[in-house]
PDB file of N, CA and C in Angstrom:
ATOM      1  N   UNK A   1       6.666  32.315  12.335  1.00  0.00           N
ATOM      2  CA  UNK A   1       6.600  31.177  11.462  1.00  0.00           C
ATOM      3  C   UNK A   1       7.497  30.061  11.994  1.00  0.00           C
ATOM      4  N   UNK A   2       8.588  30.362  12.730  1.00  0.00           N
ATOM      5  CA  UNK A   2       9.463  29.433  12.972  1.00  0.00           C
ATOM      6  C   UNK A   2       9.124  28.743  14.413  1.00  0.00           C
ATOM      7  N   UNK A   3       8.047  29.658  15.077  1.00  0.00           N
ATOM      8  CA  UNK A   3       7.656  29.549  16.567  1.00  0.00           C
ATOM      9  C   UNK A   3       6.814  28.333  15.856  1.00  0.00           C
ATOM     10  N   UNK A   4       5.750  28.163  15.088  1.00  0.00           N
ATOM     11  CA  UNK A   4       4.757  27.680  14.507  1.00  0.00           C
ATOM     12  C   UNK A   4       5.364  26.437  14.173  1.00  0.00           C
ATOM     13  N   UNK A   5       6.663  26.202  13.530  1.00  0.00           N
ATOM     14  CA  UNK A   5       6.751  24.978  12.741  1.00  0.00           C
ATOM     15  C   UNK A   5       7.616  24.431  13.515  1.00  0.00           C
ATOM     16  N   UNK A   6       8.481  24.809  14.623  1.00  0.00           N
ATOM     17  CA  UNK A   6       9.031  24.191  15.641  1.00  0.00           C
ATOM     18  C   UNK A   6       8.310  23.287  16.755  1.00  0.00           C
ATOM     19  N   UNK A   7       7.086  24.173  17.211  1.00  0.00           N
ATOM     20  CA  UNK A   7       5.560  23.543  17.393  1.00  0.00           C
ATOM     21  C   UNK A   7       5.209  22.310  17.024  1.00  0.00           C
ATOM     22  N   UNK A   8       4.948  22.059  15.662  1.00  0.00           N
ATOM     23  CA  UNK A   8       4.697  21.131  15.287  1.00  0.00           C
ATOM     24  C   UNK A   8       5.602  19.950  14.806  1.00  0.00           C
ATOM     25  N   UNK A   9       6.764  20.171  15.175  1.00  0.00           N
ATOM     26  CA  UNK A   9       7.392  19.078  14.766  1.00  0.00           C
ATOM     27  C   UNK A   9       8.632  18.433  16.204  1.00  0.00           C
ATOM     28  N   UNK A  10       8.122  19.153  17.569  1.00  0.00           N
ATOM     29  CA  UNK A  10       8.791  18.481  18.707  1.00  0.00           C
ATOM     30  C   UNK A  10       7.637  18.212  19.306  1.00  0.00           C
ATOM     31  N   UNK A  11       8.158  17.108  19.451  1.00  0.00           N
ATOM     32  CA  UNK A  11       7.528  15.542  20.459  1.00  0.00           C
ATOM     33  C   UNK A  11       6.575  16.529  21.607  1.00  0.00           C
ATOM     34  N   UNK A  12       5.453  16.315  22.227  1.00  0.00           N
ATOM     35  CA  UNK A  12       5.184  16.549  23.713  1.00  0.00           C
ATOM     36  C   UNK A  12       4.895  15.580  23.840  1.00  0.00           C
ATOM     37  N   UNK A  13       5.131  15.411  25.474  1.00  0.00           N
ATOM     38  CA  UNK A  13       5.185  14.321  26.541  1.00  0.00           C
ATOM     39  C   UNK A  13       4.018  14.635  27.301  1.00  0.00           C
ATOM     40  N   UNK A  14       3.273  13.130  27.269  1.00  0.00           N
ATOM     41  CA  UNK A  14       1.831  13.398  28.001  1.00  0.00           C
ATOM     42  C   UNK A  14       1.725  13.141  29.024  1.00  0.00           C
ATOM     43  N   UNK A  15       1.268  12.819  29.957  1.00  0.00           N
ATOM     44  CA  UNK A  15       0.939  12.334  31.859  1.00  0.00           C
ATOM     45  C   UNK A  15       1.084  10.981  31.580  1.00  0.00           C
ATOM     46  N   UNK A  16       1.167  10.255  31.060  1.00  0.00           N
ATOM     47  CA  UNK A  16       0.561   8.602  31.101  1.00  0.00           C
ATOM     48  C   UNK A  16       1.979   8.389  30.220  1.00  0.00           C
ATOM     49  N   UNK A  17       2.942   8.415  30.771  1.00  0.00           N
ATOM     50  CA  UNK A  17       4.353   7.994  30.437  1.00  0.00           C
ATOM     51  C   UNK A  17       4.777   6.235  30.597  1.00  0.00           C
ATOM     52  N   UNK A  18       4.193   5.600  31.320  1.00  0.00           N
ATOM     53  CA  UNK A  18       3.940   3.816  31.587  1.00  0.00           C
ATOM     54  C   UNK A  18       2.793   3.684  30.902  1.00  0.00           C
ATOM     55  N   UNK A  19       2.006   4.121  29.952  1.00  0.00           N
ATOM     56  CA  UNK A  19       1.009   3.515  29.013  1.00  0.00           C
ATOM     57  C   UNK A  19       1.493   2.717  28.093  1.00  0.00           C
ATOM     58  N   UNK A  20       1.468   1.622  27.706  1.00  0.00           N
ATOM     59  CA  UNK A  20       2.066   0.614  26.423  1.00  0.00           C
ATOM     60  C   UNK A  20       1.410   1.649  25.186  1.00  0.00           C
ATOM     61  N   UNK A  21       2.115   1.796  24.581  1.00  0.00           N
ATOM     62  CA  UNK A  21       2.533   1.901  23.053  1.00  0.00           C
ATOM     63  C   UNK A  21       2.169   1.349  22.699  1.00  0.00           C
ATOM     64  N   UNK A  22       0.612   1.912  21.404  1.00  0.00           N
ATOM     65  CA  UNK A  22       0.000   0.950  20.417  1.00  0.00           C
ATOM     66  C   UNK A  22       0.238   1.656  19.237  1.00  0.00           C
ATOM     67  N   UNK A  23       0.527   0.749  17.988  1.00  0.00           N
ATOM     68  CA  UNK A  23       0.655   1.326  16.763  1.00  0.00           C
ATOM     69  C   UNK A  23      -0.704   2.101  15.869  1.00  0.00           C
ATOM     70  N   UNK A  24      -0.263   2.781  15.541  1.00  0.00           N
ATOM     71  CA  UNK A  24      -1.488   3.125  14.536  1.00  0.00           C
ATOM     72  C   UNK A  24      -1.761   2.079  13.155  1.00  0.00           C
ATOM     73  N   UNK A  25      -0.935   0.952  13.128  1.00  0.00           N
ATOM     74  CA  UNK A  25      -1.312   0.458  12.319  1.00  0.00           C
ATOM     75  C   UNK A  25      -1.721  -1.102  12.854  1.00  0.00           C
ATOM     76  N   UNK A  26      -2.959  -1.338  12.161  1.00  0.00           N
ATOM     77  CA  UNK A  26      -3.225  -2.920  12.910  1.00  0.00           C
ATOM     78  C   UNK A  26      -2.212  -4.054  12.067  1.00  0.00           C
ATOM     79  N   UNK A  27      -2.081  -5.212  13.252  1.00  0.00           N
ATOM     80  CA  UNK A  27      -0.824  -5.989  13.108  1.00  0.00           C
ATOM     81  C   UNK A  27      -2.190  -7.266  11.748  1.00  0.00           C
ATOM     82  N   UNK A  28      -1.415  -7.659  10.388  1.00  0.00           N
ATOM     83  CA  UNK A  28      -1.987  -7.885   9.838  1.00  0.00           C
ATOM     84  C   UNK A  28      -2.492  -9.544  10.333  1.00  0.00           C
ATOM     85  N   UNK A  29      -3.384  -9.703  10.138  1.00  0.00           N
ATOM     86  CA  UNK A  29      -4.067 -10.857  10.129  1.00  0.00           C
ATOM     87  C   UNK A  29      -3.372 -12.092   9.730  1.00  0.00           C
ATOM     88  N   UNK A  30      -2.857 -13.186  10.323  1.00  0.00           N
ATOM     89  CA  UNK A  30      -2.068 -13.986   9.629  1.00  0.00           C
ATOM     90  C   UNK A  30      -3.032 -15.403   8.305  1.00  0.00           C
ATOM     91  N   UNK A  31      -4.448 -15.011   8.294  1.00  0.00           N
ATOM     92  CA  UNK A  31      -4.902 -15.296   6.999  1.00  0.00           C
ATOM     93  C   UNK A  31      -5.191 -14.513   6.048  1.00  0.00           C
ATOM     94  N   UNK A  32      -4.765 -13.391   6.147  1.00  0.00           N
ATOM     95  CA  UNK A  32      -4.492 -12.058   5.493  1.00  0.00           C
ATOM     96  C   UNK A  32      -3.479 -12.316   4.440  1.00  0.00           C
ATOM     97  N   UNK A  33      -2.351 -13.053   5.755  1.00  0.00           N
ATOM     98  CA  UNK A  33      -0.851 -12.510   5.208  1.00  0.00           C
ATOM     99  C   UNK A  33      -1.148 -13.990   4.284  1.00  0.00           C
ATOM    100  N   UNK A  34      -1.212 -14.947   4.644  1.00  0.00           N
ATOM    101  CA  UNK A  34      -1.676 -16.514   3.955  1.00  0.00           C
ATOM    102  C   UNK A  34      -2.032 -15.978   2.604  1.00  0.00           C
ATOM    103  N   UNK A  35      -3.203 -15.615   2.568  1.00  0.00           N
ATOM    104  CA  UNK A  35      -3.902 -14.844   1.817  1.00  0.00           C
ATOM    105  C   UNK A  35      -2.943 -14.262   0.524  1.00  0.00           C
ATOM    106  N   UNK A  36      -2.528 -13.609   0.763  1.00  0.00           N
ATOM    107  CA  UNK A  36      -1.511 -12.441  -0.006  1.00  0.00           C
ATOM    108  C   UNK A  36      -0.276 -13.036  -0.389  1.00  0.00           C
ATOM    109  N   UNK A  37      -0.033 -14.570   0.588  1.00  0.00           N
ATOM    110  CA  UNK A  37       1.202 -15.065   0.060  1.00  0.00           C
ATOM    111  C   UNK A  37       0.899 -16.033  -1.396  1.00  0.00           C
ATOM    112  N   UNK A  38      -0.180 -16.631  -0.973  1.00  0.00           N
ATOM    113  CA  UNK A  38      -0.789 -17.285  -2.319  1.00  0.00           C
ATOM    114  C   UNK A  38      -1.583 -16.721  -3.410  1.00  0.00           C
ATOM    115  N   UNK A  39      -1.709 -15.565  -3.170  1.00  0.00           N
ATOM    116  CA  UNK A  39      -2.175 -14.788  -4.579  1.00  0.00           C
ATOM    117  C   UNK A  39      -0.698 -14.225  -5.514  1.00  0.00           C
ATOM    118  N   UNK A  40       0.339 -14.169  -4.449  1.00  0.00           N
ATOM    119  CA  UNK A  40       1.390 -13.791  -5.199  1.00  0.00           C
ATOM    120  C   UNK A  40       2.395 -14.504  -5.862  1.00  0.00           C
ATOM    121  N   UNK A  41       2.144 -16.047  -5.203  1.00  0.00           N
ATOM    122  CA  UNK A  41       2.800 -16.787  -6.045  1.00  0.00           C
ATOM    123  C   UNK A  41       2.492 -17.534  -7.254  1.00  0.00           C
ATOM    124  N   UNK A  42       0.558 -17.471  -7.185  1.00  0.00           N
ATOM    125  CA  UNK A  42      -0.229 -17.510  -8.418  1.00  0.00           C
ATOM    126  C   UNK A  42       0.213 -16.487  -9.294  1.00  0.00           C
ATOM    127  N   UNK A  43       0.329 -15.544  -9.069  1.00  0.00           N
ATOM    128  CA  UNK A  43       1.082 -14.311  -9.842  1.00  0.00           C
ATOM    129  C   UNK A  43       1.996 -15.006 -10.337  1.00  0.00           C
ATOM    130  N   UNK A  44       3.297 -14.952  -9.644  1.00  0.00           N
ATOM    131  CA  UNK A  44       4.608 -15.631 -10.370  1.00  0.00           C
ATOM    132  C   UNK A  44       4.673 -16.492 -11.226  1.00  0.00           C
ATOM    133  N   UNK A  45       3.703 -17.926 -10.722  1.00  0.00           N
ATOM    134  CA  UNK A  45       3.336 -18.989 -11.343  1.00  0.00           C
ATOM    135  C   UNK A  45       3.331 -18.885 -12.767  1.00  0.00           C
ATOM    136  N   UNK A  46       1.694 -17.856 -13.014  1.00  0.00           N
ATOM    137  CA  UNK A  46       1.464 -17.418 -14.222  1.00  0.00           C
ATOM    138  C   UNK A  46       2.462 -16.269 -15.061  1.00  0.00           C
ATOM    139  N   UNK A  47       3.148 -15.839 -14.369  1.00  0.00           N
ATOM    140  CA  UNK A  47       4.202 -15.094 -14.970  1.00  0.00           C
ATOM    141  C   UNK A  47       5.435 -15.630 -15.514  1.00  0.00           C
ATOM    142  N   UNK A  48       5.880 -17.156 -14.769  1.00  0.00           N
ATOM    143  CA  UNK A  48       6.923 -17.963 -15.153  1.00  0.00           C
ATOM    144  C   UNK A  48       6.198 -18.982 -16.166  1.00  0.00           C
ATOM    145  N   UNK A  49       5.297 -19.212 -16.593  1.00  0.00           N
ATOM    146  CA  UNK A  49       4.271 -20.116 -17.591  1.00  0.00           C
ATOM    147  C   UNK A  49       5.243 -19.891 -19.114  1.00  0.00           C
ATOM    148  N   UNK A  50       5.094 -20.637 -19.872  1.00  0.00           N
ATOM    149  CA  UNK A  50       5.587 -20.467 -21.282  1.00  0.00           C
ATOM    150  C   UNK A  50       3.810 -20.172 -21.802  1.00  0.00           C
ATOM    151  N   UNK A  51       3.602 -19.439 -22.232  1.00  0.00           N
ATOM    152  CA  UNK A  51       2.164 -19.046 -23.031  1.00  0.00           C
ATOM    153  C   UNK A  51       1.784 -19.025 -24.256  1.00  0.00           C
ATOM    154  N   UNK A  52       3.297 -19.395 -24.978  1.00  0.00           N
ATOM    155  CA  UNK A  52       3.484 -19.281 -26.634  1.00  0.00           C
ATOM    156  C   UNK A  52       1.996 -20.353 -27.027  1.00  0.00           C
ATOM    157  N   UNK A  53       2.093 -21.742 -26.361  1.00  0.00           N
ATOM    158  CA  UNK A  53       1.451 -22.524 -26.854  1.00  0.00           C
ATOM    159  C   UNK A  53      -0.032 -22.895 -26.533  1.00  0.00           C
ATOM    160  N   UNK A  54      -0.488 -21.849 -25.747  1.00  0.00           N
ATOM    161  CA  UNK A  54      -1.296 -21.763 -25.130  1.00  0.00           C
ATOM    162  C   UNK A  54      -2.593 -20.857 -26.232  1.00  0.00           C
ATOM    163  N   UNK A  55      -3.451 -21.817 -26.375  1.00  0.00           N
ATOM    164  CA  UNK A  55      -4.801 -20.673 -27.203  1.00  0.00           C
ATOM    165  C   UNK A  55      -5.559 -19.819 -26.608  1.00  0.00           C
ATOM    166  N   UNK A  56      -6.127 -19.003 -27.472  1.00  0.00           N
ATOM    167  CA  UNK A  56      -6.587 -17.102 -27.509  1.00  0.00           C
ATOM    168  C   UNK A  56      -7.392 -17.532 -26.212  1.00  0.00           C
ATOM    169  N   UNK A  57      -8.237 -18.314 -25.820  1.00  0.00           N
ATOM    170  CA  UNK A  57      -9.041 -18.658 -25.108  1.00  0.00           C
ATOM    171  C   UNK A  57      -8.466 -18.651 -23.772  1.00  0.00           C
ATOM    172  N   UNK A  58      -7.515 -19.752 -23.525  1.00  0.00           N
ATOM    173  CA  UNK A  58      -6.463 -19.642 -22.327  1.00  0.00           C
ATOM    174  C   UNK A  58      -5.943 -18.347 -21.994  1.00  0.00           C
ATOM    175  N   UNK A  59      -5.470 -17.733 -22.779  1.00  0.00           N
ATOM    176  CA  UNK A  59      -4.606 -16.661 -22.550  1.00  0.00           C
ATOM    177  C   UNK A  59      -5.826 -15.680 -21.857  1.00  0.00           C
ATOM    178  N   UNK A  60      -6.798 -15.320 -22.652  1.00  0.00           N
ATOM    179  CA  UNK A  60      -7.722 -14.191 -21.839  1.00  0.00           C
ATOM    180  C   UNK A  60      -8.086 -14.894 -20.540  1.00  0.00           C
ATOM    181  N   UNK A  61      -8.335 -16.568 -20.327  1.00  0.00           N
ATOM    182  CA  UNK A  61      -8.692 -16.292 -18.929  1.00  0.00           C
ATOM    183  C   UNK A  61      -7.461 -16.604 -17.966  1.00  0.00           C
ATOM    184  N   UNK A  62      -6.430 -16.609 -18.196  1.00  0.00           N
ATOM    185  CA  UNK A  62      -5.120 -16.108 -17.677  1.00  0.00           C
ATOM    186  C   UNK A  62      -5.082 -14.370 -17.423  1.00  0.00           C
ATOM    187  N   UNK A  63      -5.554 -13.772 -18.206  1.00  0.00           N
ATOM    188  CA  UNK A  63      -5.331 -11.959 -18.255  1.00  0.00           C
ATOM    189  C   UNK A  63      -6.339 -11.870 -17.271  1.00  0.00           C
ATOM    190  N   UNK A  64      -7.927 -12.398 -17.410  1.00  0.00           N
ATOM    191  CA  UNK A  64      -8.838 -12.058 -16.762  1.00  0.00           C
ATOM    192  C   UNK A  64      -8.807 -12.410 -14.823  1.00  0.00           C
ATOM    193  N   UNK A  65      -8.003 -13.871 -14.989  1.00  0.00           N
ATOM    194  CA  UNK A  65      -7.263 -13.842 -13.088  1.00  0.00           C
ATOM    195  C   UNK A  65      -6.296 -13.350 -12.569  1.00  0.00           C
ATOM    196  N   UNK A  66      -5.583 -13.024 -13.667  1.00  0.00           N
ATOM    197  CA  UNK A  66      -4.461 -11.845 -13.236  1.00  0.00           C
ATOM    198  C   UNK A  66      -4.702 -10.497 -12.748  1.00  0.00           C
ATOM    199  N   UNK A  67      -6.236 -10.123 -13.330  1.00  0.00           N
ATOM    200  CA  UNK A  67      -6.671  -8.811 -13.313  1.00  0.00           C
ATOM    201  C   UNK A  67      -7.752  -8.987 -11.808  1.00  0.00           C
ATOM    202  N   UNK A  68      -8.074 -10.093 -11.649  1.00  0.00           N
ATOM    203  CA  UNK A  68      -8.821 -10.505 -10.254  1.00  0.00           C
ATOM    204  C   UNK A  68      -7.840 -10.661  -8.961  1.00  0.00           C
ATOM    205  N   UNK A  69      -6.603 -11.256  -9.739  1.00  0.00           N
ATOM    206  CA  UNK A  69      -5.826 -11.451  -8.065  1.00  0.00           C
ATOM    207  C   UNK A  69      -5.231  -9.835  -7.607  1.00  0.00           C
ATOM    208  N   UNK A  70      -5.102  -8.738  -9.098  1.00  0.00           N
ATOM    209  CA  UNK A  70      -4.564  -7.760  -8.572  1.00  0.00           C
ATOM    210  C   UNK A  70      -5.718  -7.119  -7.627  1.00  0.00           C
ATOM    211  N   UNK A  71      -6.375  -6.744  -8.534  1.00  0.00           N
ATOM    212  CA  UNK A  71      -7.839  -6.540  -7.557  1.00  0.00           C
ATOM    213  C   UNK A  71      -7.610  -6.509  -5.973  1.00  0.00           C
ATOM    214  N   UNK A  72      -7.981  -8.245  -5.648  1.00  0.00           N
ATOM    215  CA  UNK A  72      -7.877  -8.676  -4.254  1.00  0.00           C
ATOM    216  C   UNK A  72      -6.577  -8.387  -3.539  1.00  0.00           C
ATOM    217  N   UNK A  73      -5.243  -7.957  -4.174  1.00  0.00           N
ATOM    218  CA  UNK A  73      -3.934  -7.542  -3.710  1.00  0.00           C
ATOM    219  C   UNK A  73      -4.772  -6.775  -2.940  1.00  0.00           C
ATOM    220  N   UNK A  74      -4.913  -5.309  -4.076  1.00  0.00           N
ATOM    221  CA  UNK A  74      -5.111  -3.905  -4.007  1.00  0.00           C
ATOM    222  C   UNK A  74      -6.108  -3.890  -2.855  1.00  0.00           C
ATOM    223  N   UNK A  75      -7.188  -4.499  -3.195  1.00  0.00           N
ATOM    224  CA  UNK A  75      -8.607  -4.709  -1.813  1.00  0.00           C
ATOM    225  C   UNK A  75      -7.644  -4.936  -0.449  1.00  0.00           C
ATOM    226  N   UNK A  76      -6.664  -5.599  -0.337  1.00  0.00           N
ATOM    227  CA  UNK A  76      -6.092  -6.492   1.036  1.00  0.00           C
ATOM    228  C   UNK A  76      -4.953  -5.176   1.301  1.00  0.00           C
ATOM    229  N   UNK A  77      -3.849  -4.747   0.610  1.00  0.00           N
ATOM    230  CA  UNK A  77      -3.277  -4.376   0.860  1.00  0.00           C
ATOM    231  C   UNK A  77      -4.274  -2.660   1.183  1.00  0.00           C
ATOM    232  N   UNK A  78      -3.125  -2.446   2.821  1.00  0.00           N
ATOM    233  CA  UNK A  78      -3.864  -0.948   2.970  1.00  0.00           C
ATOM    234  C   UNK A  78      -2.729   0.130   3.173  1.00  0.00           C
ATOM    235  N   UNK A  79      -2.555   1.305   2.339  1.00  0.00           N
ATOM    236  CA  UNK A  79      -1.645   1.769   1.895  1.00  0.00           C
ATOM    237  C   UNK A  79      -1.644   3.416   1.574  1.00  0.00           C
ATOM    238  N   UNK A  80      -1.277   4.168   1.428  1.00  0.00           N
ATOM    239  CA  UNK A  80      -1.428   5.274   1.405  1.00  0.00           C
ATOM    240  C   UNK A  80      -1.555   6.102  -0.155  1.00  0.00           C
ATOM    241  N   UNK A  81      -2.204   6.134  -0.943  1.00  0.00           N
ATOM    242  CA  UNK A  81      -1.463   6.965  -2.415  1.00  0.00           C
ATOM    243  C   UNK A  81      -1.922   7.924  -2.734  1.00  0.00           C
ATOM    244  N   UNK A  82      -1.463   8.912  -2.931  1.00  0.00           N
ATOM    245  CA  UNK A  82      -0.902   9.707  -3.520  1.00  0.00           C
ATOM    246  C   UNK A  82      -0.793  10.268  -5.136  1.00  0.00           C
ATOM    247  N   UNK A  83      -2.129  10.682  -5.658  1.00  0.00           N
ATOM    248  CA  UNK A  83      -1.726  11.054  -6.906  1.00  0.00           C
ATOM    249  C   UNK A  83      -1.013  12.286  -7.341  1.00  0.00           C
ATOM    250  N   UNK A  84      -0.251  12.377  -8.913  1.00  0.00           N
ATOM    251  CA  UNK A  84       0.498  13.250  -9.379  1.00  0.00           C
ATOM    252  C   UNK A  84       0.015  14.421  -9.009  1.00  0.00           C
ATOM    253  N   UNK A  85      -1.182  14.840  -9.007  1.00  0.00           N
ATOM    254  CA  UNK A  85      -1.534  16.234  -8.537  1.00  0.00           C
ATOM    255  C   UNK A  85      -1.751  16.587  -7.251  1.00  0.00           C
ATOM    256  N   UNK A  86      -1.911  15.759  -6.111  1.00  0.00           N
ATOM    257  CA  UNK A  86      -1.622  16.417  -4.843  1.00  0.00           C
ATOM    258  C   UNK A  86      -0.632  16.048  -4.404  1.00  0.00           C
ATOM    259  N   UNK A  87       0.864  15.208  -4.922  1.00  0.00           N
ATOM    260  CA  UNK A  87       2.111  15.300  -4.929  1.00  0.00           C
ATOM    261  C   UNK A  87       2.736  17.155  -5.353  1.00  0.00           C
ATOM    262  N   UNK A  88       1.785  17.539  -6.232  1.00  0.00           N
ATOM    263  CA  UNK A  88       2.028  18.607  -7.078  1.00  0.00           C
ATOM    264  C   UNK A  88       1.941  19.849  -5.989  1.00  0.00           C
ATOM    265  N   UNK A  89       0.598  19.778  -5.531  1.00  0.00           N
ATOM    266  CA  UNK A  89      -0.085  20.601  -4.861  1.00  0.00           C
ATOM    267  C   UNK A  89       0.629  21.010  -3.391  1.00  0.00           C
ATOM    268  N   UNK A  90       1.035  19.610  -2.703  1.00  0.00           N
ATOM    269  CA  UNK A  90       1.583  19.852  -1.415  1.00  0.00           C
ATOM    270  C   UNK A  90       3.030  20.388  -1.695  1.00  0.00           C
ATOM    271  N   UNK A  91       3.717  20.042  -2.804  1.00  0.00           N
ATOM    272  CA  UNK A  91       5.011  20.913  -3.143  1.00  0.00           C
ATOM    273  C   UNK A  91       4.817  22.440  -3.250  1.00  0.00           C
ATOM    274  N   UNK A  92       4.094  22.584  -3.588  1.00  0.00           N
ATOM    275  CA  UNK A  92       3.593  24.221  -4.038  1.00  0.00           C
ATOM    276  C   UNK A  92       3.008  24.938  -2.739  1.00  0.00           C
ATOM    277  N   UNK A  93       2.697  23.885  -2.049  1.00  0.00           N
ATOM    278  CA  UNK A  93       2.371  24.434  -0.463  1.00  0.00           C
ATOM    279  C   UNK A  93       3.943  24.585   0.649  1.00  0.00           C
ATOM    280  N   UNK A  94       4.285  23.967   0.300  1.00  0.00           N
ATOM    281  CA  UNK A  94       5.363  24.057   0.834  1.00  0.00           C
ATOM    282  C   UNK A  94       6.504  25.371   0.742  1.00  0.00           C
ATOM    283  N   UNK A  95       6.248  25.299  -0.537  1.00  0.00           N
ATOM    284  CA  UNK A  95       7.579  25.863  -1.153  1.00  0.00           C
ATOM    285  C   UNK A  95       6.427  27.502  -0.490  1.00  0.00           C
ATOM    286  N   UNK A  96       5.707  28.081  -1.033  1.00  0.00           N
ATOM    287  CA  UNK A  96       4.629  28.832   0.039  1.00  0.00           C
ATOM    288  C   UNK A  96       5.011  29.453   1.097  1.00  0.00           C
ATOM    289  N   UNK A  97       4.325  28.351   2.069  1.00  0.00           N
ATOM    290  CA  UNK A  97       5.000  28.640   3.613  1.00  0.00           C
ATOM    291  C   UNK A  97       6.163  28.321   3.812  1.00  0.00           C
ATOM    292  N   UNK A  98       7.509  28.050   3.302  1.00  0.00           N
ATOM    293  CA  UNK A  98       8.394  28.204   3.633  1.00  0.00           C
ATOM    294  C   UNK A  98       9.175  29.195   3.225  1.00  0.00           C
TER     295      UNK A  98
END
């Protein structure tokens, strides 16, 4: 078991030692990042707003672009998650094989 998990967790070194280093992650798009900078400060915008005086009408289509820019966050941003039960699951695997 210890032959096994030592295995998998030291580095091997391949033949092609002068190959440039590419990330596994792509470098984001800078109308991406544009993108994501102005949906988030529309966020803020509408989050720093006084709304008291604002009617039922306003307010839902305030909720309803709030609920569109998260959207397009969530669509843009690429990310890894993780729900409570295979957080659960890989603990219980663990605890297992170890």
């Amino acid at each position: 078991m210890v032959a096994c998990l030592s295995l998998t967790f030291l580095p091997f070194t391949s033949q092609a030692e002068n190959a440039p280093v590419t990330s596994a992650m792509a470098n984001p798009k800078p109308a991406e990042s544009a993108e994501v900078k102005t949906l988030e400060l529309r966020l803020n915008e509408i989050s720093s707003m006084d709304k008291t005086k604002l009617k039922a009408s306003e307010k839902k289509a305030l909720r309803k672009e709030v609920r569109s820019i998260e959207k397009k966050l969530k669509a843009l941003g690429s990310g890894v998650y993780l729900s409570g039960a295979a957080v659960v699951l890989i603990i219980i695997l663990l605890i297992i094989l170890l």
